[in-house]
C-alpha atoms as a PDB file:
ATOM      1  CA  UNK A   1      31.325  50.746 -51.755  1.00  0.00           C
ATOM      2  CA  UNK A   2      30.630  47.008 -50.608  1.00  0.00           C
ATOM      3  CA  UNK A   3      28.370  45.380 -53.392  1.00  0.00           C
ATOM      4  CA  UNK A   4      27.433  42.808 -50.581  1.00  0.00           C
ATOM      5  CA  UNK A   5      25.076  45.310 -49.580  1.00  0.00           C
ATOM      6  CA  UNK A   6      23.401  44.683 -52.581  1.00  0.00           C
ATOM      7  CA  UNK A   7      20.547  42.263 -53.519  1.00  0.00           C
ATOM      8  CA  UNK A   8      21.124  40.735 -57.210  1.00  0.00           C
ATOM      9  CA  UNK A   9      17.946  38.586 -56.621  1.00  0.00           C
ATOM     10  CA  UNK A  10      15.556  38.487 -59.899  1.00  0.00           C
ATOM     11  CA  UNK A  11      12.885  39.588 -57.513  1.00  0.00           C
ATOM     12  CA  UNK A  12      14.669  43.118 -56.532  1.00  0.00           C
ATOM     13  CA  UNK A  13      14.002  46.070 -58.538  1.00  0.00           C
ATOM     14  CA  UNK A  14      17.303  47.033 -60.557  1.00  0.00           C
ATOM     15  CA  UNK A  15      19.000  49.591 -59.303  1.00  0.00           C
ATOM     16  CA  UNK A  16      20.827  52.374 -61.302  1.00  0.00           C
ATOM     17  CA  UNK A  17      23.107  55.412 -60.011  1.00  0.00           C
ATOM     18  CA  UNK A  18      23.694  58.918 -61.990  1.00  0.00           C
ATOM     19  CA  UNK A  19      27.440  58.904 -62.877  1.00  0.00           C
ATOM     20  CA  UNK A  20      27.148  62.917 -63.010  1.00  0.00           C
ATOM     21  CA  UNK A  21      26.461  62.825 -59.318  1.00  0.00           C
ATOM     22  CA  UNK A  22      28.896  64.520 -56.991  1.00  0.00           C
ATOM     23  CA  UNK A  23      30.407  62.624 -53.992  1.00  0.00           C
ATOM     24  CA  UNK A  24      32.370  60.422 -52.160  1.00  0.00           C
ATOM     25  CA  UNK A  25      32.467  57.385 -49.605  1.00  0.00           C
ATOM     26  CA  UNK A  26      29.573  55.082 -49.276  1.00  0.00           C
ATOM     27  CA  UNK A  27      27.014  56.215 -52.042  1.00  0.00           C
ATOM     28  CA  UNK A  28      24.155  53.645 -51.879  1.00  0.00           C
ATOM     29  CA  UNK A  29      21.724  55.858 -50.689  1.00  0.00           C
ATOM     30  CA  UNK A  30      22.371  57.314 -54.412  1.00  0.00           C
ATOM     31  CA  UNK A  31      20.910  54.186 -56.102  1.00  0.00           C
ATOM     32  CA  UNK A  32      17.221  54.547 -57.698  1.00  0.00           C
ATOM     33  CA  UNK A  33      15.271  51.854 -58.407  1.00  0.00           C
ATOM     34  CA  UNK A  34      15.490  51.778 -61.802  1.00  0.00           C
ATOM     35  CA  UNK A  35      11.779  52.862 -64.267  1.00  0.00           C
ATOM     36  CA  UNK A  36      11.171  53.157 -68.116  1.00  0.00           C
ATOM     37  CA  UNK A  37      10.884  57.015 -67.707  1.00  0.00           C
ATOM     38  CA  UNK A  38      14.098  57.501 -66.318  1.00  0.00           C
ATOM     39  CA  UNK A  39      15.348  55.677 -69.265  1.00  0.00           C
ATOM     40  CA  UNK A  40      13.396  58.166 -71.961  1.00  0.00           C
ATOM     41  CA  UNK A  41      15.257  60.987 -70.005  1.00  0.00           C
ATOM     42  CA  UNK A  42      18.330  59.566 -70.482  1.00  0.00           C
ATOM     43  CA  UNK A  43      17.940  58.667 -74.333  1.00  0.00           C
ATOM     44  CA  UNK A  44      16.184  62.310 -74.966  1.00  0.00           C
ATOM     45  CA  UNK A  45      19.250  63.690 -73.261  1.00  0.00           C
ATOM     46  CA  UNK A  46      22.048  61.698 -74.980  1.00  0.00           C
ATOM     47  CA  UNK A  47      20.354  61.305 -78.350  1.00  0.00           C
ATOM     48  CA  UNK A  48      18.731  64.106 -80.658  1.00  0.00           C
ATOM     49  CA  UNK A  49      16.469  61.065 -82.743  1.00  0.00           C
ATOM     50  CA  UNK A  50      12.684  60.681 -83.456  1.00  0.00           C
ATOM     51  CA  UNK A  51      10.841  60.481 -80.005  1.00  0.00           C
ATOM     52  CA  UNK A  52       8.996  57.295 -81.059  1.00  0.00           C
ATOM     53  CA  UNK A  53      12.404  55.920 -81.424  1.00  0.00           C
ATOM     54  CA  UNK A  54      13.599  56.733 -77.897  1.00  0.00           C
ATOM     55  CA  UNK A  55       9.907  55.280 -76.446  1.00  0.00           C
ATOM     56  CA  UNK A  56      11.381  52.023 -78.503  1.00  0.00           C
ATOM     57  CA  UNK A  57      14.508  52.331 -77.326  1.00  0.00           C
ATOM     58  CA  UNK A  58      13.650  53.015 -73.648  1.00  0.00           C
ATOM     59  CA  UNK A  59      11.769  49.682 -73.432  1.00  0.00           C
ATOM     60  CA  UNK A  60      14.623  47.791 -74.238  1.00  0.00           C
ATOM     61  CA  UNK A  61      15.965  46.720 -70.746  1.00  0.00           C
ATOM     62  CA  UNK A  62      12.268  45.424 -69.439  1.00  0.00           C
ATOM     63  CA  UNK A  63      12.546  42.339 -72.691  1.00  0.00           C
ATOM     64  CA  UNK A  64      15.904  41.184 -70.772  1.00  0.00           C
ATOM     65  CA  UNK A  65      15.609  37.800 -68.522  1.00  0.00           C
ATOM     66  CA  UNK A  66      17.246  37.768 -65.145  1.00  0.00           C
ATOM     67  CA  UNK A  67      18.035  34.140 -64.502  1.00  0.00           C
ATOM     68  CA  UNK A  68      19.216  32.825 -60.827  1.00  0.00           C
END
C-alpha cells in the first residue's frame, strides 16, 4: 500500500483499519474514519473491566494534539 495516498493533515479525520480483516493488494478502501464508539467496541472486546472504565478509556485518543 502507498501511504502517499494518505492525508496526515491535522484537519483529516484519523483513519484506522481492522487487522482481523481478510485480504490482499491495495486495501485503502478498508480504512474507517476513525469514532469514539468504535473504540468502546474494541476495549469491550479486548478487555472484560467495568464499562465506565472502557467509556474512560475510549476517550483517550480525542485528548491527543496533532501538531503540523
Amino acid at each position: 500500500m502507498d501511504l502517499h495516498s494518505f492525508n496526515f493533515s491535522c484537519q483529516s479525520p484519523v483513519k484506522v483499519l481492522d487487522m482481523n480483516l481478510d485480504g490482499s493488494g491495495d486495501m485503502k478502501d478498508n480504512f474507517l474514519d476513525y469514532t469514539r464508539k468504535m473504540n468502546l467496541d474494541l476495549l469491550r472486546h479486548s478487555y472484560n473491566t467495568l464499562d465506565n472504565l472502557l467509556e474512560r478509556m475510549s476517550k483517550y485518543p480525542e485528548r491527543t494534539r496533532c501538531d503540523e
